[in-house]
PDB file of N, CA and C in Angstrom:
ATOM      1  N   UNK A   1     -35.871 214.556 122.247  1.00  0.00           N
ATOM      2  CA  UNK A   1     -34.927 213.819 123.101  1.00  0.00           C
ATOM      3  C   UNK A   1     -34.411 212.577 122.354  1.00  0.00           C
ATOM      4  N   UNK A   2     -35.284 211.785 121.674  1.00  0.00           N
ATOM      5  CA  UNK A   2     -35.173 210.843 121.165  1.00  0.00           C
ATOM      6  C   UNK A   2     -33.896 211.070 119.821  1.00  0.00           C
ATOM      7  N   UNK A   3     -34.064 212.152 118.924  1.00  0.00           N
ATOM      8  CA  UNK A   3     -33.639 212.468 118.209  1.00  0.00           C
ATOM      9  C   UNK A   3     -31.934 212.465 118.848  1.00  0.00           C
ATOM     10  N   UNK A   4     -31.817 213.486 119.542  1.00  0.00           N
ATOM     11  CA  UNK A   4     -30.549 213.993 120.249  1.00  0.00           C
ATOM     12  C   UNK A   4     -29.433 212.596 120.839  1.00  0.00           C
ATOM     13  N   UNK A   5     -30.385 211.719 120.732  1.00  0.00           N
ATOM     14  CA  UNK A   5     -29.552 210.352 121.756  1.00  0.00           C
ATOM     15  C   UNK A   5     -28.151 209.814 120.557  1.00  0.00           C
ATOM     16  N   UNK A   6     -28.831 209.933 119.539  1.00  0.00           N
ATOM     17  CA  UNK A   6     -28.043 209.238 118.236  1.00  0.00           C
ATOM     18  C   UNK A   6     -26.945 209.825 117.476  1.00  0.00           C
ATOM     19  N   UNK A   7     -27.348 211.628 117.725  1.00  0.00           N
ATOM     20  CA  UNK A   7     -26.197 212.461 117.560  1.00  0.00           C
ATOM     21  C   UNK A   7     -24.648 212.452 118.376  1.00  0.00           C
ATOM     22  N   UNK A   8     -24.279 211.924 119.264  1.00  0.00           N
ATOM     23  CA  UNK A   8     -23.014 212.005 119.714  1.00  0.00           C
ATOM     24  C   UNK A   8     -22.394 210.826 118.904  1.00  0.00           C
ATOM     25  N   UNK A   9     -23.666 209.621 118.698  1.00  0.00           N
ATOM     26  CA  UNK A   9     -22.563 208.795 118.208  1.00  0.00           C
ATOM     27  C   UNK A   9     -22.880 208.824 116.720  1.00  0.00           C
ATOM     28  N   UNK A  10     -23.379 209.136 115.915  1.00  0.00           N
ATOM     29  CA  UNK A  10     -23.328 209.798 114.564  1.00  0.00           C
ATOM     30  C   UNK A  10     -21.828 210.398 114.475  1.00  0.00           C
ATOM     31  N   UNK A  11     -21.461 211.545 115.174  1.00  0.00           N
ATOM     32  CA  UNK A  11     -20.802 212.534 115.570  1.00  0.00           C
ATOM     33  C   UNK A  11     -19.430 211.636 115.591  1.00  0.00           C
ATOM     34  N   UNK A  12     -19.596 210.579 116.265  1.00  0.00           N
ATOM     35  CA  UNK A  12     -18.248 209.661 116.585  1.00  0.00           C
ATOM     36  C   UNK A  12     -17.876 208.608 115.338  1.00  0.00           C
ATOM     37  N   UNK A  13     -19.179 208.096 114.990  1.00  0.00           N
ATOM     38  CA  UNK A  13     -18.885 207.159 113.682  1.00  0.00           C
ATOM     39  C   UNK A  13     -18.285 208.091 112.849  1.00  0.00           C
ATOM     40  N   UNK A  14     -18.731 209.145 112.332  1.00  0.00           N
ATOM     41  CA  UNK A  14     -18.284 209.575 111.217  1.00  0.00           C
ATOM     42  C   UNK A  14     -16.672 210.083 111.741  1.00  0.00           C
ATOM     43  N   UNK A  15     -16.628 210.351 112.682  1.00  0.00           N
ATOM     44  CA  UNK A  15     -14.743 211.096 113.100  1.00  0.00           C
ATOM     45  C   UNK A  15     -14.145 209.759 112.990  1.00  0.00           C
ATOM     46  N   UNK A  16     -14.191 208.924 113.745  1.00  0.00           N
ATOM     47  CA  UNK A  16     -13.895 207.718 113.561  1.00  0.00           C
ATOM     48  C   UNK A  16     -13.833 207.318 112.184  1.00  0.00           C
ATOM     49  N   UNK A  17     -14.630 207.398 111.682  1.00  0.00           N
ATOM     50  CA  UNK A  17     -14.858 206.412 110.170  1.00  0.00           C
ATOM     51  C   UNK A  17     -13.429 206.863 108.687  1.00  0.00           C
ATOM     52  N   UNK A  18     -12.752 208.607 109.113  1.00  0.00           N
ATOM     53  CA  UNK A  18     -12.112 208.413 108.666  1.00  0.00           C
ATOM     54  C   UNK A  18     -10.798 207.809 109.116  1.00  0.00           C
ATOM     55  N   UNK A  19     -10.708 207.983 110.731  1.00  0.00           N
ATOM     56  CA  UNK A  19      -9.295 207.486 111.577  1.00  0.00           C
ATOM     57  C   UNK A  19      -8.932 205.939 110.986  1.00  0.00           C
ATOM     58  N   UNK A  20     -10.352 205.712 111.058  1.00  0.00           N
ATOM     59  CA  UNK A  20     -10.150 204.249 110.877  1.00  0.00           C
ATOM     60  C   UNK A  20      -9.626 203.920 109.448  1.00  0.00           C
ATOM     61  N   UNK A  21     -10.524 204.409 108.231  1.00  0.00           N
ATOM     62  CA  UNK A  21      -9.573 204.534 107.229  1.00  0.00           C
ATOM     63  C   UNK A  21      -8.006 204.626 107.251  1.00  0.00           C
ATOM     64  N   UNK A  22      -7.761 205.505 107.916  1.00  0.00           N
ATOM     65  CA  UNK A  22      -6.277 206.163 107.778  1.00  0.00           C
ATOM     66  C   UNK A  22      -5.486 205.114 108.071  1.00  0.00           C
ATOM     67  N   UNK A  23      -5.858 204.662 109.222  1.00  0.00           N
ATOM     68  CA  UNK A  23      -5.832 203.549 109.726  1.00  0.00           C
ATOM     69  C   UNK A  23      -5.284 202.092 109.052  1.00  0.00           C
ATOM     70  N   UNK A  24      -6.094 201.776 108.508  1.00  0.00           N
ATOM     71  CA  UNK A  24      -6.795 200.575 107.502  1.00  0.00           C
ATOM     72  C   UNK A  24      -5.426 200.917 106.398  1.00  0.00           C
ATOM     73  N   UNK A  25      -5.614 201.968 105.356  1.00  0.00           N
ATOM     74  CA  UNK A  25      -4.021 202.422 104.992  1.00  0.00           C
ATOM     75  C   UNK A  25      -2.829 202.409 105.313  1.00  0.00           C
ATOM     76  N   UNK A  26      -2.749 203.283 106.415  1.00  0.00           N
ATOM     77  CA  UNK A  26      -1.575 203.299 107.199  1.00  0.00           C
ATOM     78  C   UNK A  26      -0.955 201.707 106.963  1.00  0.00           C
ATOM     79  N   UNK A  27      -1.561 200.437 107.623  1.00  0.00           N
ATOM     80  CA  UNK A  27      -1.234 199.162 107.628  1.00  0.00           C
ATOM     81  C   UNK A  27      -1.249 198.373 106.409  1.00  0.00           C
ATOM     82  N   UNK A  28      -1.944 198.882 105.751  1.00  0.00           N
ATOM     83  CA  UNK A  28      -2.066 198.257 104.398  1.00  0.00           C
ATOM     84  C   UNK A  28      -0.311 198.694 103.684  1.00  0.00           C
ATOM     85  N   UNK A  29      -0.235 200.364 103.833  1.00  0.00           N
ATOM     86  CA  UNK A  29       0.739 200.287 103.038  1.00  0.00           C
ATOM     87  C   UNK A  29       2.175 200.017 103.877  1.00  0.00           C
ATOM     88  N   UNK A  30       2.084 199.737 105.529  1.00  0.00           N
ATOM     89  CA  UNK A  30       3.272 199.765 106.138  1.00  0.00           C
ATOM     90  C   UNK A  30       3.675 197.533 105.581  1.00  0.00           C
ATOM     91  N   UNK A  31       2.160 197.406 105.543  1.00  0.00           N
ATOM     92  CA  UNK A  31       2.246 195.892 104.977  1.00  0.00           C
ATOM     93  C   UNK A  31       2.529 195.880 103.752  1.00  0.00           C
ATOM     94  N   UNK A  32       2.505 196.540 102.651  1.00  0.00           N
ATOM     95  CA  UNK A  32       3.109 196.567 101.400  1.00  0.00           C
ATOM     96  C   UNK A  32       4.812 196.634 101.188  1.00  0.00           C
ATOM     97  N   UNK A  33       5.219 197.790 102.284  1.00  0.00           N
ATOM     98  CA  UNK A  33       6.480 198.215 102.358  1.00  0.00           C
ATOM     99  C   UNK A  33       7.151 196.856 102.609  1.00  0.00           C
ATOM    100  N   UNK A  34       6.233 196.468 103.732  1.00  0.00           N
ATOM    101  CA  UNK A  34       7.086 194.882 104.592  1.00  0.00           C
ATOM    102  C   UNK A  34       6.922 194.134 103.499  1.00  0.00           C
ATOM    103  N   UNK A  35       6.285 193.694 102.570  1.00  0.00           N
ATOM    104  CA  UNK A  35       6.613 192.907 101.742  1.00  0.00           C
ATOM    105  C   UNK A  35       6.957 193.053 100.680  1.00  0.00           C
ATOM    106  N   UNK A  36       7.357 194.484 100.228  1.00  0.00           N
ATOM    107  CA  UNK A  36       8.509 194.727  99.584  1.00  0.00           C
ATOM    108  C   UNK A  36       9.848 194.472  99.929  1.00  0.00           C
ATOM    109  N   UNK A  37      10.226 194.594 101.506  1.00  0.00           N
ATOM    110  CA  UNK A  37      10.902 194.993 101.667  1.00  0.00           C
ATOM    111  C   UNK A  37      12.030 193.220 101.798  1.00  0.00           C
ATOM    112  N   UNK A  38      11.150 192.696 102.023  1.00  0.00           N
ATOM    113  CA  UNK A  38      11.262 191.095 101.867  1.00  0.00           C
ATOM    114  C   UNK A  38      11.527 190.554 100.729  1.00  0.00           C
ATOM    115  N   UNK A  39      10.821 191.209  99.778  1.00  0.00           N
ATOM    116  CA  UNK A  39      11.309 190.572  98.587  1.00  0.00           C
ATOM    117  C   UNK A  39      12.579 190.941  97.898  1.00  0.00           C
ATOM    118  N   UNK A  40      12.804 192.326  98.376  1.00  0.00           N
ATOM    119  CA  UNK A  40      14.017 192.850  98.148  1.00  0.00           C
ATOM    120  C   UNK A  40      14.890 192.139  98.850  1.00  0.00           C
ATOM    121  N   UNK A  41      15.212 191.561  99.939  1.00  0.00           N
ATOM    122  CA  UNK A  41      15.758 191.265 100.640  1.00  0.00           C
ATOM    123  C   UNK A  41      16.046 189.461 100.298  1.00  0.00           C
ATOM    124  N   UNK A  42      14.740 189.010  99.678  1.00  0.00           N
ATOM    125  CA  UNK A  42      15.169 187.530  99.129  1.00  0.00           C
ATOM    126  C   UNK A  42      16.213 187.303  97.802  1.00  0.00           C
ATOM    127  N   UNK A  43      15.321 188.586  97.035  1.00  0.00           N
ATOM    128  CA  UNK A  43      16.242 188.768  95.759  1.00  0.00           C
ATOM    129  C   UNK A  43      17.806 188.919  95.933  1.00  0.00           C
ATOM    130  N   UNK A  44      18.123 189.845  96.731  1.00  0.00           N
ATOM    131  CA  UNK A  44      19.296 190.137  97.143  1.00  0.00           C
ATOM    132  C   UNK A  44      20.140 188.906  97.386  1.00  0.00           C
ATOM    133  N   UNK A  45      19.529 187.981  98.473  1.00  0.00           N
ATOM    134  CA  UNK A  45      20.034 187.210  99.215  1.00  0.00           C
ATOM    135  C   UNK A  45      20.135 185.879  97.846  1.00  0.00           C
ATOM    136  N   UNK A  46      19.240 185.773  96.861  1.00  0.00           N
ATOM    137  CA  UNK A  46      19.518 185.154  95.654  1.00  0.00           C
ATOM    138  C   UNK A  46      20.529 185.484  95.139  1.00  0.00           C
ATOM    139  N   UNK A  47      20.601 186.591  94.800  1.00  0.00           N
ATOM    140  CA  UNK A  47      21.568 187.192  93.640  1.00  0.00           C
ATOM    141  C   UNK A  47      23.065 187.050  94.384  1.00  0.00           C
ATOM    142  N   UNK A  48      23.232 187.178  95.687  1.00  0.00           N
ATOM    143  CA  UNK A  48      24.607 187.105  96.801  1.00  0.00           C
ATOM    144  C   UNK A  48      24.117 185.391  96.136  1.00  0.00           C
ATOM    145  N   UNK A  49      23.603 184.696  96.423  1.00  0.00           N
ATOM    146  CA  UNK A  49      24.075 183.270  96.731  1.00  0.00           C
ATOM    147  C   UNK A  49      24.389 182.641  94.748  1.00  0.00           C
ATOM    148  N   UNK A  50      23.786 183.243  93.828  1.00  0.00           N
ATOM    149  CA  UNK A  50      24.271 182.562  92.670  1.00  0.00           C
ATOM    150  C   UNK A  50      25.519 183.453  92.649  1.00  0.00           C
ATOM    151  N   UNK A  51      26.199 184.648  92.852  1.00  0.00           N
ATOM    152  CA  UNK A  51      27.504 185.142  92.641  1.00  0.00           C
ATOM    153  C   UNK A  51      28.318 184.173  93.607  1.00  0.00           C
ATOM    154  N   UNK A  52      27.728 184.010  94.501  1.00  0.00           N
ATOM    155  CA  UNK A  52      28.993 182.656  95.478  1.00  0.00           C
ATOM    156  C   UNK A  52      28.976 181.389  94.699  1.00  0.00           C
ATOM    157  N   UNK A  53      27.959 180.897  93.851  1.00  0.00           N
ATOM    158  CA  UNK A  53      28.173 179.514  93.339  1.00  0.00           C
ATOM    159  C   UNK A  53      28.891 180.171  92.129  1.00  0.00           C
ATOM    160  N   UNK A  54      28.554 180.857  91.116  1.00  0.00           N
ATOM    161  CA  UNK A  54      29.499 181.598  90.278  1.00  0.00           C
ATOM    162  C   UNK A  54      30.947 181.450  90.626  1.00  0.00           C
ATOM    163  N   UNK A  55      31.084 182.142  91.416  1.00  0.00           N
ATOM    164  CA  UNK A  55      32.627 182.516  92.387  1.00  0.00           C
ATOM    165  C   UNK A  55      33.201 181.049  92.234  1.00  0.00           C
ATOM    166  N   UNK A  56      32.537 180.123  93.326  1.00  0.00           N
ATOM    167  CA  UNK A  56      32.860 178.991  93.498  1.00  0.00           C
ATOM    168  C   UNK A  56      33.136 177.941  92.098  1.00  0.00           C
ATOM    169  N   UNK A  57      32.277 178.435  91.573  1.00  0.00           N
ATOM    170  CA  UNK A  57      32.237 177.875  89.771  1.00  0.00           C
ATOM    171  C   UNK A  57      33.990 177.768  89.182  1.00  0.00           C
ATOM    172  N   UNK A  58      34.017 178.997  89.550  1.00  0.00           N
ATOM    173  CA  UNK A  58      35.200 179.695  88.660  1.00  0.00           C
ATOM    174  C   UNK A  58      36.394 179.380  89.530  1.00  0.00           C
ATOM    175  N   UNK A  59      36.332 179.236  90.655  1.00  0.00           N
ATOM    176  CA  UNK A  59      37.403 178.610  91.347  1.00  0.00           C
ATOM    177  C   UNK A  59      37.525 177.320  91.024  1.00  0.00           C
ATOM    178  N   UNK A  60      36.948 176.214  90.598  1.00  0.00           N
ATOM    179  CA  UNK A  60      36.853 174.992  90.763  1.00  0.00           C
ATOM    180  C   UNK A  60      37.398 174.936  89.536  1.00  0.00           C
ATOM    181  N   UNK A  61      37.254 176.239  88.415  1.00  0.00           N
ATOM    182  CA  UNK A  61      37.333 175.480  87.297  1.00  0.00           C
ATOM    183  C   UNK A  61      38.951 175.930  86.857  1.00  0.00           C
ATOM    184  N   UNK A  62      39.186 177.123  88.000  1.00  0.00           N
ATOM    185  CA  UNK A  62      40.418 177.696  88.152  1.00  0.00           C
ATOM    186  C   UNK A  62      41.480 176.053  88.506  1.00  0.00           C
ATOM    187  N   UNK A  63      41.112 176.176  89.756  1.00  0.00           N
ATOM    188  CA  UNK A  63      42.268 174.610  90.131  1.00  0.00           C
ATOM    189  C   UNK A  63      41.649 173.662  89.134  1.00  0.00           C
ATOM    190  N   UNK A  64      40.862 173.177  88.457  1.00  0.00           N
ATOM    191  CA  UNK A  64      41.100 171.988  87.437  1.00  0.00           C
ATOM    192  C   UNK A  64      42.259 172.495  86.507  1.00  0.00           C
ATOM    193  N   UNK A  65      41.769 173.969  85.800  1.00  0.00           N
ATOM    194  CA  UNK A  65      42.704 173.924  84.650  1.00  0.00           C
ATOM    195  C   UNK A  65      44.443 173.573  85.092  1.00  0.00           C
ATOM    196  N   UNK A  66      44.739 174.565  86.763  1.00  0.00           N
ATOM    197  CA  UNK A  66      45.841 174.039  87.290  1.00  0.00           C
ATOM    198  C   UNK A  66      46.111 172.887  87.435  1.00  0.00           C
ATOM    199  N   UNK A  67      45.636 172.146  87.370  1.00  0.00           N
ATOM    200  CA  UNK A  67      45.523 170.717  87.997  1.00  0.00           C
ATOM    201  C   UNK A  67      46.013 170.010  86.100  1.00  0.00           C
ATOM    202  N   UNK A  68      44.767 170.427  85.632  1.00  0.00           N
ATOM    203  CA  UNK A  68      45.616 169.517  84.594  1.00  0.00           C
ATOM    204  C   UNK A  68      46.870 170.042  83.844  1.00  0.00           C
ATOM    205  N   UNK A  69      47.145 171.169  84.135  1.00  0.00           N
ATOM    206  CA  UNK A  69      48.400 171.801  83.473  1.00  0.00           C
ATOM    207  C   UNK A  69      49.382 171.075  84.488  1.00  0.00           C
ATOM    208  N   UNK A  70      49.360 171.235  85.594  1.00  0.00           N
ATOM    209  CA  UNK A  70      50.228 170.866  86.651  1.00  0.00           C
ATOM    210  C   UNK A  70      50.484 168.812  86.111  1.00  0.00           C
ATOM    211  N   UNK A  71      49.611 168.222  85.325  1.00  0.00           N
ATOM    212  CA  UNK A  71      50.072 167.057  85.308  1.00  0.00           C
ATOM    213  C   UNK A  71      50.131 167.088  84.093  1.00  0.00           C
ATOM    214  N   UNK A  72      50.097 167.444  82.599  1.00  0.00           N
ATOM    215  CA  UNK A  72      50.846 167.688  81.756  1.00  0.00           C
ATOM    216  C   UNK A  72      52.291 168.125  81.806  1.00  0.00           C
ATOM    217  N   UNK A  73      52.780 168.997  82.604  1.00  0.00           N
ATOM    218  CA  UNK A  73      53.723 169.337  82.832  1.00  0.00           C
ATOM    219  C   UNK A  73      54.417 168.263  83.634  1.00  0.00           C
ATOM    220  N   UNK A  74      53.684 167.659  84.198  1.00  0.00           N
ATOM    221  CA  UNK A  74      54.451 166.123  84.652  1.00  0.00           C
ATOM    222  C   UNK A  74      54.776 165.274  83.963  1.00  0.00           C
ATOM    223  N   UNK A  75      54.028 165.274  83.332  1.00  0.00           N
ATOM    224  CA  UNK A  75      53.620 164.524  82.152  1.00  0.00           C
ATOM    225  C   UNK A  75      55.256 164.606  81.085  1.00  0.00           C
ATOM    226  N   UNK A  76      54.723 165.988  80.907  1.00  0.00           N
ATOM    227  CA  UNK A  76      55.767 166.043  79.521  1.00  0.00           C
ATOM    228  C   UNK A  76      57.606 165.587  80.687  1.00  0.00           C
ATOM    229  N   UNK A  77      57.700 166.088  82.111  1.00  0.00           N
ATOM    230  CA  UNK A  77      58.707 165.952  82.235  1.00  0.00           C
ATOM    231  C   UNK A  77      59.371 164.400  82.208  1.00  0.00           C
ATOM    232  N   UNK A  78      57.866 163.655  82.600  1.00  0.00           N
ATOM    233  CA  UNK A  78      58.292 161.985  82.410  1.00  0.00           C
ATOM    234  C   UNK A  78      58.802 161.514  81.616  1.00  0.00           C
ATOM    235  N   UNK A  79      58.115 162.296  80.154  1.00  0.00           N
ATOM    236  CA  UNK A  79      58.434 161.760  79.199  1.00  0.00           C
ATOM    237  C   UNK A  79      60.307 162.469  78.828  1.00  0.00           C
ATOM    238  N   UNK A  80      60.022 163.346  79.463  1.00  0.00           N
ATOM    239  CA  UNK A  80      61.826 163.889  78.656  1.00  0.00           C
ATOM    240  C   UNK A  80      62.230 162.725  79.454  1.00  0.00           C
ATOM    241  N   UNK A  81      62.288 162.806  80.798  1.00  0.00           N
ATOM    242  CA  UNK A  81      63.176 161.617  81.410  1.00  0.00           C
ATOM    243  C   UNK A  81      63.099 160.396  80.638  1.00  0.00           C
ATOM    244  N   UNK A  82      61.989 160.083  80.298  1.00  0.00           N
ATOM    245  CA  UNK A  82      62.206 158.329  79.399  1.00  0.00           C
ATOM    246  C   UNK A  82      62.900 158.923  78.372  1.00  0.00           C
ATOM    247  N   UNK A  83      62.669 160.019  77.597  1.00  0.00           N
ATOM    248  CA  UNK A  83      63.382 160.024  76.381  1.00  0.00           C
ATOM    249  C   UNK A  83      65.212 159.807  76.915  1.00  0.00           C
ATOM    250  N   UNK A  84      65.395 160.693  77.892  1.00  0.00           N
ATOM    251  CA  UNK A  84      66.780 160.853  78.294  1.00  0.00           C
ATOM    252  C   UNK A  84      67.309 159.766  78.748  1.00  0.00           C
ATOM    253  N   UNK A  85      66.851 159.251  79.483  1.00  0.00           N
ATOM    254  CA  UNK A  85      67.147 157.568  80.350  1.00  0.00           C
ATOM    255  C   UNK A  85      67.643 156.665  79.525  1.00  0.00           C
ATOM    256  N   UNK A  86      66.206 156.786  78.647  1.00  0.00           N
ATOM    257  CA  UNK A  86      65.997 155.260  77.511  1.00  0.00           C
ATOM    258  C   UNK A  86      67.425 154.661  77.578  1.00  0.00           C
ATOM    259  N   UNK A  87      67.710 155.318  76.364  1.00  0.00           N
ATOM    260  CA  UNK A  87      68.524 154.898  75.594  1.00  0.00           C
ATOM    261  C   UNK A  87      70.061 154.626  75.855  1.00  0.00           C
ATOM    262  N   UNK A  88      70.502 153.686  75.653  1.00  0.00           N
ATOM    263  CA  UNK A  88      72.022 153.402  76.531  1.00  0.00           C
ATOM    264  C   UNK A  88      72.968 154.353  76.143  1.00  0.00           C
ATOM    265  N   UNK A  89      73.641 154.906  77.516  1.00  0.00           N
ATOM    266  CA  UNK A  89      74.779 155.648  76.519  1.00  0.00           C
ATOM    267  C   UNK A  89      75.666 155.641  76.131  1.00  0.00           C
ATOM    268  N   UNK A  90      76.314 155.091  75.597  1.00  0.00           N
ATOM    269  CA  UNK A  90      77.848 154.726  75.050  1.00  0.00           C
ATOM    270  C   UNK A  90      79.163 155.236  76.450  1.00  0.00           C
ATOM    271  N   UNK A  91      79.887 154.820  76.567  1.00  0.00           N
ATOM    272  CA  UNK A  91      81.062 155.130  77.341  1.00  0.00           C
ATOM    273  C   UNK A  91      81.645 156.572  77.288  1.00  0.00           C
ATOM    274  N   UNK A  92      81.353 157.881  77.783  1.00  0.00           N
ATOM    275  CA  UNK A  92      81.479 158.650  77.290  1.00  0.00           C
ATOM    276  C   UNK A  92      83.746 158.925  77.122  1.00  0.00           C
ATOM    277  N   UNK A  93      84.544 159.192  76.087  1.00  0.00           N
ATOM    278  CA  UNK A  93      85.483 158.951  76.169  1.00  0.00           C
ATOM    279  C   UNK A  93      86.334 160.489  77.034  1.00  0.00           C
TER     280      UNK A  93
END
């Protein structure tokens, strides 16, 4: 009798003992996935945010170059005008 008492739950630890494994896995690797899946997801969200400062880079450096062409070109037109202005012009006949 004594013997027989320990067998059902023998019987249960061991069925159990692999569920629980499976178990124990199951979460381990659904927790691996999740923090893969995060890191993929930071990387990403890195790599999107240096292509926007990039982007932004190249825009900024887009309107400077406009910017200083746009006042060279002012530039040079000032100067035709002083050249043209300057100088007195005789009475034309």
């Amino acid at each position: 009798m004594l013997l027989l008492l320990p067998l059902p739950l023998l019987v249960v630890v061991v069925l159990l003992l692999p569920l629980m494994m499976m178990m124990m896995m199951m979460m381990m690797m659904m927790m691996m996935m999740m923090m893969m899946m995060m890191m993929m997801m930071m990387m990403m969200m890195m790599m999107m945010m240096m292509m926007m400062m990039m982007m932004m880079m190249m825009m900024m450096m887009m309107m400077m170059m406009m910017m200083m062409m746009m006042m060279m070109m002012m530039m040079m037109m000032m100067m035709m005008v002083v050249v043209v202005v300057h100088p007195p012009h005789p009475p034309l006949p």
